[in-house]
Protein backbone atom coordinates (compact mmCIF):
# COMPACT_ATOMS: atom_id res chain seq x y z
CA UNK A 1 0.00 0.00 0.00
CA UNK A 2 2.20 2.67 -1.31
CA UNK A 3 1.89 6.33 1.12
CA UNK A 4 4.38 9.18 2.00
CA UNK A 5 6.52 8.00 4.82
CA UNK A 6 8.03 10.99 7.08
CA UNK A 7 11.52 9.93 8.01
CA UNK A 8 13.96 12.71 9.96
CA UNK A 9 16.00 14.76 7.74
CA UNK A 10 18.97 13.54 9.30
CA UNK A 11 19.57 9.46 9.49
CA UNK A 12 16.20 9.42 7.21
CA UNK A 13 14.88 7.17 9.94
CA UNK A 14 11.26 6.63 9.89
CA UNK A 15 8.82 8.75 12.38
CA UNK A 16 6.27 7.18 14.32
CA UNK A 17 4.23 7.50 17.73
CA UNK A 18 3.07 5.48 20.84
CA UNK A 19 -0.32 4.91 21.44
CA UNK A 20 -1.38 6.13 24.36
CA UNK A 21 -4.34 4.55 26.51
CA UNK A 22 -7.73 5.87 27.63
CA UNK A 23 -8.47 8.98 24.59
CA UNK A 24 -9.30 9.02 21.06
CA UNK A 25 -6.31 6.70 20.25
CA UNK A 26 -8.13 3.97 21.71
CA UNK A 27 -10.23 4.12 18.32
CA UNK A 28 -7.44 2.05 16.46
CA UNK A 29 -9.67 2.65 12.68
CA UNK A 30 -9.70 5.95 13.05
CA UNK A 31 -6.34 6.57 14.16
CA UNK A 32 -4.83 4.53 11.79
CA UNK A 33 -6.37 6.55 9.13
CA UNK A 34 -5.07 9.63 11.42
CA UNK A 35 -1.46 8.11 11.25
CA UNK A 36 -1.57 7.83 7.90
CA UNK A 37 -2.75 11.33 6.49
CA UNK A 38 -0.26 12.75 8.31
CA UNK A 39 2.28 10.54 7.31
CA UNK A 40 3.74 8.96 10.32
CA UNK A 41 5.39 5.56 9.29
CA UNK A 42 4.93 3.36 12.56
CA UNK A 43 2.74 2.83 15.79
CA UNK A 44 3.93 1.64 19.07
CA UNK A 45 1.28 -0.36 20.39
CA UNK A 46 0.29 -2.22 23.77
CA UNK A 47 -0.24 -5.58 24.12
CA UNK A 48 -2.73 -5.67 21.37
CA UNK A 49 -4.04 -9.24 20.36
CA UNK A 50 -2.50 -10.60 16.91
CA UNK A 51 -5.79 -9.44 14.55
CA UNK A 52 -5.31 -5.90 15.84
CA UNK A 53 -1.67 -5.94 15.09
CA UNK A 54 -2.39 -7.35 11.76
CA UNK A 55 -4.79 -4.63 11.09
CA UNK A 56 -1.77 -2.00 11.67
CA UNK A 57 0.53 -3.94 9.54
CA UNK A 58 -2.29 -3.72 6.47
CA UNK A 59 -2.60 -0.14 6.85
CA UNK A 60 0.90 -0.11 5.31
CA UNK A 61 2.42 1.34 8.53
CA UNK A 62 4.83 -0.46 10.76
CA UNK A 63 5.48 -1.42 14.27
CA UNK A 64 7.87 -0.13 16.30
CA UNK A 65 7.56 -2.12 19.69
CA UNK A 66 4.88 -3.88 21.49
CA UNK A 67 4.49 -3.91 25.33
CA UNK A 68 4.97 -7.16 26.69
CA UNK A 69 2.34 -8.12 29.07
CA UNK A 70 1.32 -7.16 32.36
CA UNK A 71 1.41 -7.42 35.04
CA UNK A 72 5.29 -6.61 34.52
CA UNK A 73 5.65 -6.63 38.56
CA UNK A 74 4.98 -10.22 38.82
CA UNK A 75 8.56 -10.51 36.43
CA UNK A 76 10.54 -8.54 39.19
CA UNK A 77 8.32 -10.35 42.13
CA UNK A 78 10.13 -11.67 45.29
CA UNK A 79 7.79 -15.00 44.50
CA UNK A 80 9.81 -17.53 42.65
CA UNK A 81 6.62 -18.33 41.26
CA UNK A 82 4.89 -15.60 40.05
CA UNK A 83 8.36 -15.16 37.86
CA UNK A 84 8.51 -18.20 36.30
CA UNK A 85 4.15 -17.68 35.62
CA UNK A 86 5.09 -14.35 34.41
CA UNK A 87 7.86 -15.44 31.73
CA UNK A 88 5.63 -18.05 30.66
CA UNK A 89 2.60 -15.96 29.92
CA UNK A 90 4.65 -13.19 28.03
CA UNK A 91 6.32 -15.86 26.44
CA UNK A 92 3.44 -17.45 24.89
CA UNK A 93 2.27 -14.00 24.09
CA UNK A 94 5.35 -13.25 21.88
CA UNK A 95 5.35 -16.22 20.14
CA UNK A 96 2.22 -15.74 18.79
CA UNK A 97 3.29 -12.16 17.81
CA UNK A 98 6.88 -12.63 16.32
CA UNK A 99 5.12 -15.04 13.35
CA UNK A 100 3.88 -11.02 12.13
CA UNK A 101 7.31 -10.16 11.53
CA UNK A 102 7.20 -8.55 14.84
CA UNK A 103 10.90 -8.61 17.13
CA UNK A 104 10.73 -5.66 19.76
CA UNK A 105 8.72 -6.11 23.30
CA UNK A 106 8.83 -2.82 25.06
CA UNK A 107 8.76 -3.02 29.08
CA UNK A 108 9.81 -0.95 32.35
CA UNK A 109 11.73 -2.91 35.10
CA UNK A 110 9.67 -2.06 37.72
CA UNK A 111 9.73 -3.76 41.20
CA UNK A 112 6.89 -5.99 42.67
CA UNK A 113 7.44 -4.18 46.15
CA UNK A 114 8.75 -0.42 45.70
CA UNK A 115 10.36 -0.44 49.51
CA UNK A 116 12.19 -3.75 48.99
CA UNK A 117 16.14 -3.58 49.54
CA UNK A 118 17.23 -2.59 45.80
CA UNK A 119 19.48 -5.45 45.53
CA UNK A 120 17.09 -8.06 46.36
CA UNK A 121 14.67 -6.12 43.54
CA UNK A 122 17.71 -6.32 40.70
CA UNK A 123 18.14 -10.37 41.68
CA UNK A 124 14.48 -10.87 41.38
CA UNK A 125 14.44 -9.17 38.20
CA UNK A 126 17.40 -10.53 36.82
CA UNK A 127 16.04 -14.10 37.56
CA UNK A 128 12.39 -13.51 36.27
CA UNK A 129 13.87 -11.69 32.79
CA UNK A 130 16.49 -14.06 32.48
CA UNK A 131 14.02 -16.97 32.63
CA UNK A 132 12.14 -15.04 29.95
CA UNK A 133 15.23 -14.39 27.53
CA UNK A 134 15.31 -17.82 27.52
CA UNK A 135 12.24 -19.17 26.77
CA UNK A 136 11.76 -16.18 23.54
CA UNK A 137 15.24 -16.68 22.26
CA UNK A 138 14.91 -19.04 19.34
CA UNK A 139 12.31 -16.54 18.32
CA UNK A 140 14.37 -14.22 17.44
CA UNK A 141 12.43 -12.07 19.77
CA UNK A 142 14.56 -8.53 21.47
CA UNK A 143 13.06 -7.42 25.56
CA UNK A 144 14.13 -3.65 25.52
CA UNK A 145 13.45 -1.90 28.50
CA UNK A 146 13.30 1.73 29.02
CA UNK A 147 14.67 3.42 31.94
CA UNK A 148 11.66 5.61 33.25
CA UNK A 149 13.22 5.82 36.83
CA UNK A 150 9.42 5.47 38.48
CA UNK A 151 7.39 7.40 40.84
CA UNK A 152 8.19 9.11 43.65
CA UNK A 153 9.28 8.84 46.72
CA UNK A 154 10.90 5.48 46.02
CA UNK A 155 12.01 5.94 42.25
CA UNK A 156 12.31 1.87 42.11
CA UNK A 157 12.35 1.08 38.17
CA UNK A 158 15.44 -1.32 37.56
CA UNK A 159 17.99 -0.62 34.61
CA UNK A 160 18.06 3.26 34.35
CA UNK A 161 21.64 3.76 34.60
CA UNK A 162 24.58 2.94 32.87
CA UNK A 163 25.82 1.30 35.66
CA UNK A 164 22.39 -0.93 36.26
CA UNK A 165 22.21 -1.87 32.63
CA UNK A 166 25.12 -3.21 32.64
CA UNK A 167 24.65 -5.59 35.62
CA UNK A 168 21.77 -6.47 34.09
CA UNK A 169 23.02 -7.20 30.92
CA UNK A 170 25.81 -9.22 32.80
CA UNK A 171 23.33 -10.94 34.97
CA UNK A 172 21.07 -12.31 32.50
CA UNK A 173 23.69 -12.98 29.73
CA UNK A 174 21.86 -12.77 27.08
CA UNK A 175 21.47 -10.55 23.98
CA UNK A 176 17.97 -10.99 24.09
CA UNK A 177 17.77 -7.96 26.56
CA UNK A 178 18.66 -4.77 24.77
CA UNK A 179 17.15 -0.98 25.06
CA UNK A 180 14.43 1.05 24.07
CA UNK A 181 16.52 4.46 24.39
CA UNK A 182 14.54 7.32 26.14
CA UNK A 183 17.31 10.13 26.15
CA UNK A 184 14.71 12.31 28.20
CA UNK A 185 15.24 9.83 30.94
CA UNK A 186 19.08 10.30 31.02
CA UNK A 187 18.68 13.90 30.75
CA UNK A 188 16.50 14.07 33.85
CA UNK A 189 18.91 11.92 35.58
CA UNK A 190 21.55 14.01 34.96
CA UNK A 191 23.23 11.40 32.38
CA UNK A 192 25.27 11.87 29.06
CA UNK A 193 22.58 10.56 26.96
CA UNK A 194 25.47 10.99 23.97
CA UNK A 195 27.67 8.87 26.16
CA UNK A 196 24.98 6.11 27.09
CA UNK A 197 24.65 5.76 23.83
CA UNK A 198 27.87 5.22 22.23
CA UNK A 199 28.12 2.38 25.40
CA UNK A 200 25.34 0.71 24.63
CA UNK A 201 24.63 1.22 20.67
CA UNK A 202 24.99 -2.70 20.33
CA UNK A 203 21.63 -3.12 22.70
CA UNK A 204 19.75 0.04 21.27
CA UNK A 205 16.78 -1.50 18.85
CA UNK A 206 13.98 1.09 19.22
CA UNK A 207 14.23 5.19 20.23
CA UNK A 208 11.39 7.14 21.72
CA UNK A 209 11.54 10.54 20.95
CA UNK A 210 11.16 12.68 23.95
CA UNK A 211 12.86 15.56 25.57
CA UNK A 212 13.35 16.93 29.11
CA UNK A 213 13.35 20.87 30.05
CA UNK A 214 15.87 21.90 33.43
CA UNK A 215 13.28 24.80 34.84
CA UNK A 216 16.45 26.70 35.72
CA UNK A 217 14.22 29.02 37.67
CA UNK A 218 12.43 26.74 39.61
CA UNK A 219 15.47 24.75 40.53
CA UNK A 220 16.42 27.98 41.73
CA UNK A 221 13.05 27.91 43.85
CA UNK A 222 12.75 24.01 45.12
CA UNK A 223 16.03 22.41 43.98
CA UNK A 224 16.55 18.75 42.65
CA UNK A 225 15.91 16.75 45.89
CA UNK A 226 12.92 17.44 48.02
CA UNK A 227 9.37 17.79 47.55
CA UNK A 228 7.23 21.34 48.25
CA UNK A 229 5.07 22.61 50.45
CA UNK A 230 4.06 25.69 47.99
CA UNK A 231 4.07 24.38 44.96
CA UNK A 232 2.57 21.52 42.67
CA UNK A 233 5.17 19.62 40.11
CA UNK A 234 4.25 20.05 36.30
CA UNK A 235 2.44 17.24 34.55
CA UNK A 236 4.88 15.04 33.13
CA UNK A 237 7.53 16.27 35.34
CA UNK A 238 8.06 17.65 38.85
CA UNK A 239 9.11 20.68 40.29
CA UNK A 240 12.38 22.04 38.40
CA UNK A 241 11.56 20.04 35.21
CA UNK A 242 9.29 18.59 32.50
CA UNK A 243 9.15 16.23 29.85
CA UNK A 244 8.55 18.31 26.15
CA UNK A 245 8.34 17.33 22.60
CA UNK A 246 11.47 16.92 20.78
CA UNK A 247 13.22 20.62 20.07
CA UNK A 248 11.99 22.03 23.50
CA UNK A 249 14.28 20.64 26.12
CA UNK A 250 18.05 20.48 26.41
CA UNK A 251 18.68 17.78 23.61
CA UNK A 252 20.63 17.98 20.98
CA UNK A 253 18.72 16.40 18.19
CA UNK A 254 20.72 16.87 15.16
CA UNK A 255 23.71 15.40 17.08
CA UNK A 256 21.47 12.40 19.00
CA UNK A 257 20.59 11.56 15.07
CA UNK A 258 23.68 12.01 13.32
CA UNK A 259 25.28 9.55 16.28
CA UNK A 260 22.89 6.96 15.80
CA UNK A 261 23.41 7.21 11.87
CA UNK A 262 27.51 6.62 12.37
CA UNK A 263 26.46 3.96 15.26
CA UNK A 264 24.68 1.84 12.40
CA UNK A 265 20.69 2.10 14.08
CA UNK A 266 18.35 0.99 10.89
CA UNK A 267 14.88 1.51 13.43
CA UNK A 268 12.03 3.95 14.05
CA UNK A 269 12.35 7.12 15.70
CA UNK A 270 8.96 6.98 18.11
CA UNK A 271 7.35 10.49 19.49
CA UNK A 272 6.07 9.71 22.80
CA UNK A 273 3.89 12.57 23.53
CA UNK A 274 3.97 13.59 27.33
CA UNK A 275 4.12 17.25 27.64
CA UNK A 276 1.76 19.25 29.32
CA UNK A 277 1.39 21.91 26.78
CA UNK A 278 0.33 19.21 24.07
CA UNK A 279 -2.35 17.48 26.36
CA UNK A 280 -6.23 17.99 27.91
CA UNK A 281 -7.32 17.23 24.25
CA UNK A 282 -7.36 14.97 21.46
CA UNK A 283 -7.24 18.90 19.09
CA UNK A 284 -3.83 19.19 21.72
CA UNK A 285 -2.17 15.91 21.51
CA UNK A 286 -2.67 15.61 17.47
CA UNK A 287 -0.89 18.77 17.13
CA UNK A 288 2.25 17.98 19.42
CA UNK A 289 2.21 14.81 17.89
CA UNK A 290 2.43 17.24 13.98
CA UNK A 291 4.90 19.57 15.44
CA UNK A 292 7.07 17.10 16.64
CA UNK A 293 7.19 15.04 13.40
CA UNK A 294 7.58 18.58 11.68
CA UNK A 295 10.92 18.85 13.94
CA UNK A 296 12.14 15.64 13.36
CA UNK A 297 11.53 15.91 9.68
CA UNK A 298 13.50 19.39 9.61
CA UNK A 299 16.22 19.49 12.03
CA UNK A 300 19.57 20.11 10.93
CA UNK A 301 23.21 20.46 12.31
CA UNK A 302 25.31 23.38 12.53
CA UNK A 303 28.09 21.82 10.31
């Protein structure tokens, strides 16, 4: 089904978006046809059943990544198990998913219990994912996880740092475990996100696009650490920063692109839309979905 693809101007990699629950993308018709007249090339999806992902695939666009399936938790659970339940259900899930020419399963590392010892959280996780790598990996099947560092006040997602991926990665021992890179993430952890991904390039499959904002101002106000007693954080953010549409935080796009084009990436670029200014409506999220394509599709380097 021949259509207009938008790819970025630099890398030409193609543009897409992740679905996002609960709003008019839960009308999967219509915003296919949506997709498409604006020309994004790919959908991240949930864990949609096989006739819905087929659907996508007809439309002519791709898929970037599909969630694996809940309850993640009960991957990273202290009970022995729930794990080995866990791997087994998301296993059978994939399999009946790669036959669609489908190979990335997007997930978050995120603890069963939030105040456990960290340590005893990374083992069960390492245990319950390494279980799954096995059971997925004559599929040909990829587990990329994304380093969203979780909710306060415990902030207890697994495998957000450089250092924690690669225990992980070490752990399992397996390259069935690789990376959906978030650089928005890094940047709110105070990361090199350039850096993270010249390490890890080799494990990097799928890229959301997303950037973060440093409220210089407010960090002025409430600093980095505690929370306030005056003040409310921003949606999508907290109290000294927020997450933005690609161009409007402290990223360096043309650079982020031109490394992963010299690092060898061949996948989607994916918008994930969480920025306050672009939400409340579906009028407000199509358009920060359009201007962030626009910037993708435009951005150049200095040189």
């Amino acid at each position: 089904m021949a259509m207009n693809l938008s790819t970025t101007h630099i890398g030409s990699f193609p543009i897409g978006f992740r679905l996002r629950a609960g709003g008019w993308q839960d009308d999967l018709p219509a915003t296919i046809a949506w997709a498409r007249a604006q020309g994004f090339a790919a959908l991240d999806v949930d864990s949609l059943p096989p006739e819905s992902i087929r659907q996508i695939l007809a439309s002519g666009l791709m898929i970037g990544s599909v969630d694996i399936r809940q309850s993640w938790t009960d991957l990273c659970s202290p009970d022995p198990g729930k794990r080995r339940a866990a791997a087994q259900a998301n296993a059978d899930y994939i399999r009946t998913i790669v036959p669609l020419g489908i190979r990335n399963f997007f997930v978050v590392l995120i603890p069963e219990d939030s105040t456990r010892d960290r340590r005893e959280n990374f083992a069960f996780a390492a245990d319950g994912y390494g279980q799954l790598c096995e059971m997925i990996a004559p599929t040909g099947a990829r587990i990329l996880i994304e380093g969203w560092p979780g909710r306060p006040p415990h902030y207890s997602t697994l495998g957000c740092t450089p250092a924690e991926c690669r225990g992980l990665f070490t752990a399992i021992g397996s390259d069935v475990m690789g990376i959906n890179y978030d650089p928005s993430h890094l940047v709110r952890l105070g990361i090199d996100y350039l850096c993270f991904l010249d390490e890890f390039a080799p494990r990097i499959h799928h890229v959301h696009a997303k950037d973060t904002r440093i409220l210089h101002e407010s960090q002025y106000e409430h600093g980095v650490l505690q929370p306030s007693a005056v003040a409310v954080p921003h949606a999508f953010g907290g109290l000294h920063w927020r997450y933005t549409i690609p161009g409007q935080g402290e990223i360096d796009w043309p650079t982020l692109l031109a490394r992963l084009a010299q690092l060898g990436y061949h996948g989607i670029i994916s918008i994930e839309l969480e920025d306050e200014c672009f939400t409340g409506s579906e009028a407000a999220e199509k358009k920060g979905l359009i201007e962030a394509e626009r910037f993708l599709e435009t951005c150049r380097g200095c040189g």
